[in-house]
C-alpha atoms as a PDB file:
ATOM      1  CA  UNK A   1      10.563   7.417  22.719  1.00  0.00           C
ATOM      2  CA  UNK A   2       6.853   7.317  22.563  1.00  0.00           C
ATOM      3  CA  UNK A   3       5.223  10.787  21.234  1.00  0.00           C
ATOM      4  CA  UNK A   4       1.840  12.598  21.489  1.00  0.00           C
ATOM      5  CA  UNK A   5      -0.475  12.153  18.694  1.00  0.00           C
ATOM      6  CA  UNK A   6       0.066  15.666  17.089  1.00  0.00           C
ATOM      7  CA  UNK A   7       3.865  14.682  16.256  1.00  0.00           C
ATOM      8  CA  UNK A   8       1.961  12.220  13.654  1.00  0.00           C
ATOM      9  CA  UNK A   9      -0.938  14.382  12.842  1.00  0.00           C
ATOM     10  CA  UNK A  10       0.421  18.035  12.194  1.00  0.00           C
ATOM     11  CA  UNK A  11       2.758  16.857   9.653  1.00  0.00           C
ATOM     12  CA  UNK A  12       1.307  16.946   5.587  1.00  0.00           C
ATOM     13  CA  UNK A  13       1.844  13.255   5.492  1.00  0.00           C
ATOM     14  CA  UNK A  14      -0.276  10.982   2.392  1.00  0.00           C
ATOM     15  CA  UNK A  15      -1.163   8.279   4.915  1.00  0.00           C
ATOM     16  CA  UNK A  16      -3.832  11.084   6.281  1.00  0.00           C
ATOM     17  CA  UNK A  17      -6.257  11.331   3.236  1.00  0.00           C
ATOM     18  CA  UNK A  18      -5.374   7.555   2.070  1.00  0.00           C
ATOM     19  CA  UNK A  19      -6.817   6.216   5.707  1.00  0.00           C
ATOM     20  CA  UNK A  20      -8.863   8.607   7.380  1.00  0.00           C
ATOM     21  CA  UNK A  21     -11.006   5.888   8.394  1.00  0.00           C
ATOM     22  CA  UNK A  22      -8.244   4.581  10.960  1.00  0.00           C
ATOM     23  CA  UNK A  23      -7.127   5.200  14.457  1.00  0.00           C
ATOM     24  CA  UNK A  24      -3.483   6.580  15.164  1.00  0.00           C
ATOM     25  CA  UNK A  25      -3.090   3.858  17.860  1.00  0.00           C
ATOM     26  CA  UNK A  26       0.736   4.926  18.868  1.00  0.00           C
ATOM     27  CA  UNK A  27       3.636   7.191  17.531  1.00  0.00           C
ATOM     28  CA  UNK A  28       7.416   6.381  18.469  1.00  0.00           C
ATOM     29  CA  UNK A  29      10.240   8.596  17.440  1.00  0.00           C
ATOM     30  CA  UNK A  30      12.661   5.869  16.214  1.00  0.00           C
ATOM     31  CA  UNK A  31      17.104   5.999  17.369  1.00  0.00           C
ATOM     32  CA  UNK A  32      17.718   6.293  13.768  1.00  0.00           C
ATOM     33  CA  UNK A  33      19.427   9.330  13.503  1.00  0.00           C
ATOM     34  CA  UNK A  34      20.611  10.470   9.665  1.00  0.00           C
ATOM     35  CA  UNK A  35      20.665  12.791   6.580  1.00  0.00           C
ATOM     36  CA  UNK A  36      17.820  14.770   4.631  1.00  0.00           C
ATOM     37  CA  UNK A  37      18.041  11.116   2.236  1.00  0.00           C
ATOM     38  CA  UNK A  38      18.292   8.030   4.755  1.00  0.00           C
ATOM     39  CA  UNK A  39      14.906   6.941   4.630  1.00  0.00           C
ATOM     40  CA  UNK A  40      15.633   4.213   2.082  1.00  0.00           C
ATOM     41  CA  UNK A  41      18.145   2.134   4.548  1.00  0.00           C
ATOM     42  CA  UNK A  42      15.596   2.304   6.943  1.00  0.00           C
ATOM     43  CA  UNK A  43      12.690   0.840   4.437  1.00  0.00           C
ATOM     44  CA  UNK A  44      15.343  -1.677   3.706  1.00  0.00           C
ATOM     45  CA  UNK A  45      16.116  -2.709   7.180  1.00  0.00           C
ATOM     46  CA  UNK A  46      12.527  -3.148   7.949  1.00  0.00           C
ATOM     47  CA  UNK A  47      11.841  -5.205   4.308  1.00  0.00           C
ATOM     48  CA  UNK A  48      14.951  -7.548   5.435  1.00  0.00           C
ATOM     49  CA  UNK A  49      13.398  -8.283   8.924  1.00  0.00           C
ATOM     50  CA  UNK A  50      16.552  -6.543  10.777  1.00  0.00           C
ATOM     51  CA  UNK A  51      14.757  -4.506  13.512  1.00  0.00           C
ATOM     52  CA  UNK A  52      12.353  -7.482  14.152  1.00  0.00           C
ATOM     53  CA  UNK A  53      11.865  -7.688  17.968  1.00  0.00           C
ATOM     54  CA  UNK A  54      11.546 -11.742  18.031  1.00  0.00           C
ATOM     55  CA  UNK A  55      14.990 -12.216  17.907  1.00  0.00           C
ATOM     56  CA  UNK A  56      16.161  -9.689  20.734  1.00  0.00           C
ATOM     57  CA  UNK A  57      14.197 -10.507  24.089  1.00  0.00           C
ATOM     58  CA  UNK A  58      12.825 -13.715  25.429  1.00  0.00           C
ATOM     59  CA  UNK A  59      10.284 -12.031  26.721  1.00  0.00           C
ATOM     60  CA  UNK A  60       8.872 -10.656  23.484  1.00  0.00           C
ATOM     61  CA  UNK A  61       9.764 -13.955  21.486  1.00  0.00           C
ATOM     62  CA  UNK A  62       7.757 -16.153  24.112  1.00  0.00           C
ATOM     63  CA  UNK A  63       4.719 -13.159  23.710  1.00  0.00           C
ATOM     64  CA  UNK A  64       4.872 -13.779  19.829  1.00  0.00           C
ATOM     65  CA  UNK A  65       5.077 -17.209  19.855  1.00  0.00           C
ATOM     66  CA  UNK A  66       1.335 -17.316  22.554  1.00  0.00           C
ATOM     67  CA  UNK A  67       0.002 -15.093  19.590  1.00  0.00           C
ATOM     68  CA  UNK A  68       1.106 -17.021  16.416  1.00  0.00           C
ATOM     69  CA  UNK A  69      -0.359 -20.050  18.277  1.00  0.00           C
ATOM     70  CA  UNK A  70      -3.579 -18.237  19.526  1.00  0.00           C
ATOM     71  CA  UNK A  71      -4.031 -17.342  15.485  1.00  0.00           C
ATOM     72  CA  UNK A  72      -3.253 -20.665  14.531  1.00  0.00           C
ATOM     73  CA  UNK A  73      -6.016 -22.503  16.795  1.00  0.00           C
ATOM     74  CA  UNK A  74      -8.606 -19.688  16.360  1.00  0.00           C
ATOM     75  CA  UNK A  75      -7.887 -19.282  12.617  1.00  0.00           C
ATOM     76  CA  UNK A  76      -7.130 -15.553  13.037  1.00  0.00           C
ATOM     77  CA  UNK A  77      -4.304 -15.289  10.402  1.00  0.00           C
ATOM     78  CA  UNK A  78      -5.739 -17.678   7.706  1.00  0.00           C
ATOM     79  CA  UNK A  79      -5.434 -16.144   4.019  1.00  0.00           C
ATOM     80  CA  UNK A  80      -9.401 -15.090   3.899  1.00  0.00           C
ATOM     81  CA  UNK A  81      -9.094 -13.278   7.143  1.00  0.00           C
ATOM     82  CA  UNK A  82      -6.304 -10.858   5.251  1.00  0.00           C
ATOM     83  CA  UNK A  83      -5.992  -8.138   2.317  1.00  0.00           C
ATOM     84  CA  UNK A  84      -8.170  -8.636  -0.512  1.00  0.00           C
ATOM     85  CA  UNK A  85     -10.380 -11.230   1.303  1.00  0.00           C
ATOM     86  CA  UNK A  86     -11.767 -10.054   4.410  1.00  0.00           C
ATOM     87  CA  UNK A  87     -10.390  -6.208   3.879  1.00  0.00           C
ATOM     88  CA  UNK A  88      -9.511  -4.243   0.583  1.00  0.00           C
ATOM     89  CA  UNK A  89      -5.966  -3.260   0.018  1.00  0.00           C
ATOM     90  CA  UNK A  90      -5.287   0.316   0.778  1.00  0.00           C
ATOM     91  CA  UNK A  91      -3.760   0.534  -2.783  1.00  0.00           C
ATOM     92  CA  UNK A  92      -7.470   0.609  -4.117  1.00  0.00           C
ATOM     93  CA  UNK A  93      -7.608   4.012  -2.367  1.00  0.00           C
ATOM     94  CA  UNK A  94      -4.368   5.508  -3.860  1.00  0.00           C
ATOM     95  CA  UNK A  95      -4.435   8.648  -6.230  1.00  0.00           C
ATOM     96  CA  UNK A  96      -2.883   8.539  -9.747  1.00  0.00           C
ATOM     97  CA  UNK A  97       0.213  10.202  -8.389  1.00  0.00           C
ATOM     98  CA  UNK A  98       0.599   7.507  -5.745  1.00  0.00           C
ATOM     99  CA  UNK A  99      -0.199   4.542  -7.356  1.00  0.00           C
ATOM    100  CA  UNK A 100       2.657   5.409 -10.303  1.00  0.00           C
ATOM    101  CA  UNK A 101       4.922   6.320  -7.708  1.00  0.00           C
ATOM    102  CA  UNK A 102       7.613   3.242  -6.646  1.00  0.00           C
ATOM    103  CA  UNK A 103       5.557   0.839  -4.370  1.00  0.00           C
ATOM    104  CA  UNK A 104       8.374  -0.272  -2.230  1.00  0.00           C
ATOM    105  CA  UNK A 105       9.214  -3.347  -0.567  1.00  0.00           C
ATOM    106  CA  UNK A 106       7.108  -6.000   1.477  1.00  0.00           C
ATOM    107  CA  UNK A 107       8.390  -7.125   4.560  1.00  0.00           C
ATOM    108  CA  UNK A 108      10.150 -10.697   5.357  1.00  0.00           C
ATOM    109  CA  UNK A 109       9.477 -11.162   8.753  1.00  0.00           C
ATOM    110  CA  UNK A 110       5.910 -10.030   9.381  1.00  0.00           C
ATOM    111  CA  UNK A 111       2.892 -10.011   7.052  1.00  0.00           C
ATOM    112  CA  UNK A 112       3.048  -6.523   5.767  1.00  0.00           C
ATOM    113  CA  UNK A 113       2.800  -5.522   2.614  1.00  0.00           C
ATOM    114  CA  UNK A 114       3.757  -1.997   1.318  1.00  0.00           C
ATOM    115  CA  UNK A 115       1.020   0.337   0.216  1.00  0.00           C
ATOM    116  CA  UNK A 116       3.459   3.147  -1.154  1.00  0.00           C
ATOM    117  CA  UNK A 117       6.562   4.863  -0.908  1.00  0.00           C
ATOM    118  CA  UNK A 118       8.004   8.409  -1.095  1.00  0.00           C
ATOM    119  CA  UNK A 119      10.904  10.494  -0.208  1.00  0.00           C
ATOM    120  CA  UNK A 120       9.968  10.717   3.257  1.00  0.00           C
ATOM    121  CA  UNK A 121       7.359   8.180   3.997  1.00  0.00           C
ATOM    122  CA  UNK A 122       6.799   4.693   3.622  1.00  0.00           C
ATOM    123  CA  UNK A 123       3.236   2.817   4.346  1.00  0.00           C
ATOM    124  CA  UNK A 124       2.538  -0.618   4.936  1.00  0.00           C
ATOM    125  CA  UNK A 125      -0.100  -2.565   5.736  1.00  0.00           C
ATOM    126  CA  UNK A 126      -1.451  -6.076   6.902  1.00  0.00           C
ATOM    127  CA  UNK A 127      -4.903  -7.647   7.939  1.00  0.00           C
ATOM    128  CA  UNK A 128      -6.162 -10.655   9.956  1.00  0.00           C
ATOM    129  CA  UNK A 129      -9.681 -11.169  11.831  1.00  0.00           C
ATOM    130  CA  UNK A 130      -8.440  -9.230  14.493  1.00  0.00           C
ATOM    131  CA  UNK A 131      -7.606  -6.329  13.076  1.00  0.00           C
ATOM    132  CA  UNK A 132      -6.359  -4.158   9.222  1.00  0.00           C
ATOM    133  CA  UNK A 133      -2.910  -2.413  10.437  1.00  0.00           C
ATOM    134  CA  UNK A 134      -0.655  -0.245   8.868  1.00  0.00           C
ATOM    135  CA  UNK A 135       2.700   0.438   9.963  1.00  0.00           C
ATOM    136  CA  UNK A 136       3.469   4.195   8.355  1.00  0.00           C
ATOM    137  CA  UNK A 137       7.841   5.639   8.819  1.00  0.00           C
ATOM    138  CA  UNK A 138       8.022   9.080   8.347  1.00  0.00           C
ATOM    139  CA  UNK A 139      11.352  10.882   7.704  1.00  0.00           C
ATOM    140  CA  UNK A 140      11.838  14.077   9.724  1.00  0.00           C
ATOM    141  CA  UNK A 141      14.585  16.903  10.343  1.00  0.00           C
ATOM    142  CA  UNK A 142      15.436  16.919  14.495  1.00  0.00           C
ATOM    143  CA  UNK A 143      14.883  19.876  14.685  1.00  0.00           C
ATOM    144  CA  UNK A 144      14.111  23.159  12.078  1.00  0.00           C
ATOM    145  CA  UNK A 145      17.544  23.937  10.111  1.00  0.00           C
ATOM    146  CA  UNK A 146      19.938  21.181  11.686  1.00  0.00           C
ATOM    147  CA  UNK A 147      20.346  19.234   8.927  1.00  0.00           C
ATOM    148  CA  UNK A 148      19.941  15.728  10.513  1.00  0.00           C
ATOM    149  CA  UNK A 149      16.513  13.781  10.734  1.00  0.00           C
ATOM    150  CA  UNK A 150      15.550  10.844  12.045  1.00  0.00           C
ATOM    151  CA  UNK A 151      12.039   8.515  11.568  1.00  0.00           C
ATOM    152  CA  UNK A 152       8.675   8.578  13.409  1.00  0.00           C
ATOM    153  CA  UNK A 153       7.193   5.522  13.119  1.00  0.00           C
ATOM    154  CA  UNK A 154       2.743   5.304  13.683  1.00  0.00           C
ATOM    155  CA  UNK A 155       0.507   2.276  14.088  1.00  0.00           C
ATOM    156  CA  UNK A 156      -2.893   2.924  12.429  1.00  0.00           C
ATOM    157  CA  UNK A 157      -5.675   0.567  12.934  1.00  0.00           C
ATOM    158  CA  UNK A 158      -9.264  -0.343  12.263  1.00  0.00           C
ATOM    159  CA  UNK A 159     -10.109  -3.367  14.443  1.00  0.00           C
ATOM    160  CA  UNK A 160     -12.597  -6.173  12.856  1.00  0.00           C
ATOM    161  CA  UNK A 161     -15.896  -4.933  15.105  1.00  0.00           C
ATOM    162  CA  UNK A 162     -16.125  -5.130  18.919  1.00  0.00           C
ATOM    163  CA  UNK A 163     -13.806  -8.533  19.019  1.00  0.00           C
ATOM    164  CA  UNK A 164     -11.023  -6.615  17.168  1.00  0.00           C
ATOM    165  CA  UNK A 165     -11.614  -3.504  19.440  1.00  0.00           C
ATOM    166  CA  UNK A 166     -10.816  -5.728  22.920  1.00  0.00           C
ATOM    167  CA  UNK A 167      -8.437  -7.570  21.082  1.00  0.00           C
ATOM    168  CA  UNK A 168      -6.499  -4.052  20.752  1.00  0.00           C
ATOM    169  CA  UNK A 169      -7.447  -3.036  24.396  1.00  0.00           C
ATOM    170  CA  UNK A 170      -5.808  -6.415  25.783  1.00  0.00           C
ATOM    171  CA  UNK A 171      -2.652  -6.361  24.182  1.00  0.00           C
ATOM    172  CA  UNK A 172      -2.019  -2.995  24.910  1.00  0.00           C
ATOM    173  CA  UNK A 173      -0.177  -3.000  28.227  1.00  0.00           C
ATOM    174  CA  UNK A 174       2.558  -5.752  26.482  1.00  0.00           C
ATOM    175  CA  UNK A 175       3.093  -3.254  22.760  1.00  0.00           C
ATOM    176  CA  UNK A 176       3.662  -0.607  25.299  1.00  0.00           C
ATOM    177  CA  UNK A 177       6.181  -2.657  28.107  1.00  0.00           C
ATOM    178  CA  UNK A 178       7.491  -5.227  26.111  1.00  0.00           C
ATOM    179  CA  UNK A 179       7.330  -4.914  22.155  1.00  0.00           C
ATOM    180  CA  UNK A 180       7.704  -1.178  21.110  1.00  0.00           C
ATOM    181  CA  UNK A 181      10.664  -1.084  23.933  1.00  0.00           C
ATOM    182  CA  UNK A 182      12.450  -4.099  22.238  1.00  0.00           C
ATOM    183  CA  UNK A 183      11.653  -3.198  18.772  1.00  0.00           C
ATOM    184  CA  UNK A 184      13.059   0.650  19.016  1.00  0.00           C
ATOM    185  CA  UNK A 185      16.481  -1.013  21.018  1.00  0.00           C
ATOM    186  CA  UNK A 186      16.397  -3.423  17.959  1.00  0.00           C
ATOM    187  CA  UNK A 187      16.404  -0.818  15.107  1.00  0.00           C
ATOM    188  CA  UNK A 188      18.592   1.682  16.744  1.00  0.00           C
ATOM    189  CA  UNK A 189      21.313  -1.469  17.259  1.00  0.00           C
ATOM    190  CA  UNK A 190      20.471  -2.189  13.451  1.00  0.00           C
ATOM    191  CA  UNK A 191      20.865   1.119  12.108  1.00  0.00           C
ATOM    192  CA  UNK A 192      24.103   1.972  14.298  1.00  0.00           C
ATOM    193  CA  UNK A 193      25.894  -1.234  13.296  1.00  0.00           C
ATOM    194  CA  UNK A 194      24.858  -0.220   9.287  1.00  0.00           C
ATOM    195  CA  UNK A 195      26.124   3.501   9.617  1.00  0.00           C
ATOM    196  CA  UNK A 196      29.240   3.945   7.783  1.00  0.00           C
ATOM    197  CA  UNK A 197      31.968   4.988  10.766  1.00  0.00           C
ATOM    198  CA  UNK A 198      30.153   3.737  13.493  1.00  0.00           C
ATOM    199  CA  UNK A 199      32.174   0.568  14.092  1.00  0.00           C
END
């Protein structure tokens, strides 16, 4: 379920003085329903590629593919279009407190790299010509004193200069109808099928 800005920016979350500089682009409350600790299976399942969208919907597979080979001819993903060529990390900007705290894990199956992880939140990021991303999971109760949480998952962006903005404002309509739709059915399939009980 997609959610209004404010579910992203009234909560005390790191990303917020780390990248200040970036646009909240979209907020979805993920089906990933769990205790006060789950946040680490979820980090997991996103580092191992399960939750992926590729694999789920022709649809979404054929709209990745047109991208990866859009990249390929225009040289949009080459390795000095990314972090530390064309962008600096996000790690550069971490306090002491953050940059001794665990790092967590990159992901397999798209080009993000983590930036830093807590209890409840985890920060990644990625770069190409188009764009610097990062992907940020938050770990939140339901609802004040019931004891089960779930993740909010925000897309923060800083496109690469009026290309990177209409880049953004073209793929829009397909995050929105095709990818974010398949991606949420993918984790909460995922995450059910890893519960313990659920089978």
């Amino acid at each position: 379920m997609r959610l209004p800005s404010t579910a992203h920016t009234s909560r005390p979350w790191r990303i917020h003085e780390i990248a200040p500089d970036f646009h909240l682009e979209d907020v979805w409350a993920l089906p990933t329903p769990g205790g006060p600790d789950d946040l680490d299976r979820l980090v997991a399942q996103f580092a191992n590629g399960a939750g992926a969208p590729m694999s789920d919907s022709p649809v979404v597979r054929l709209l990745f593919a047109i991208r990866w080979k859009l990249g390929g001819l225009l040289g949009w993903d080459k390795p000095d279009t990314g972090l530390g060529a064309r962008v600096p990390t996000l790690r550069d900007r971490l306090p002491a407190d953050l940059r001794d705290a665990p790092r967590g894990p990159d992901t397999r199956s798209a080009p993000f790299r983590s930036v830093y992880r807590l209890h409840d939140e985890w920060t990644a990021e990625m770069a190409n010509r188009t764009v610097h991303g990062v992907l940020h999971l938050g770990w939140v109760e339901t609802s004040p004193g019931s004891g089960t949480y779930h993740a909010q998952m925000a897309v923060l962006v800083k496109p690469n200069g009026p290309f990177g903005r209409l880049y953004m404002a073209a793929i829009k309509p397909f995050r929105h109808l095709g990818v974010y739709p398949a991606l949420l059915r993918s984790i909460g399939q995922r995450w059910h099928a890893d519960t313990p009980g659920s089978r």
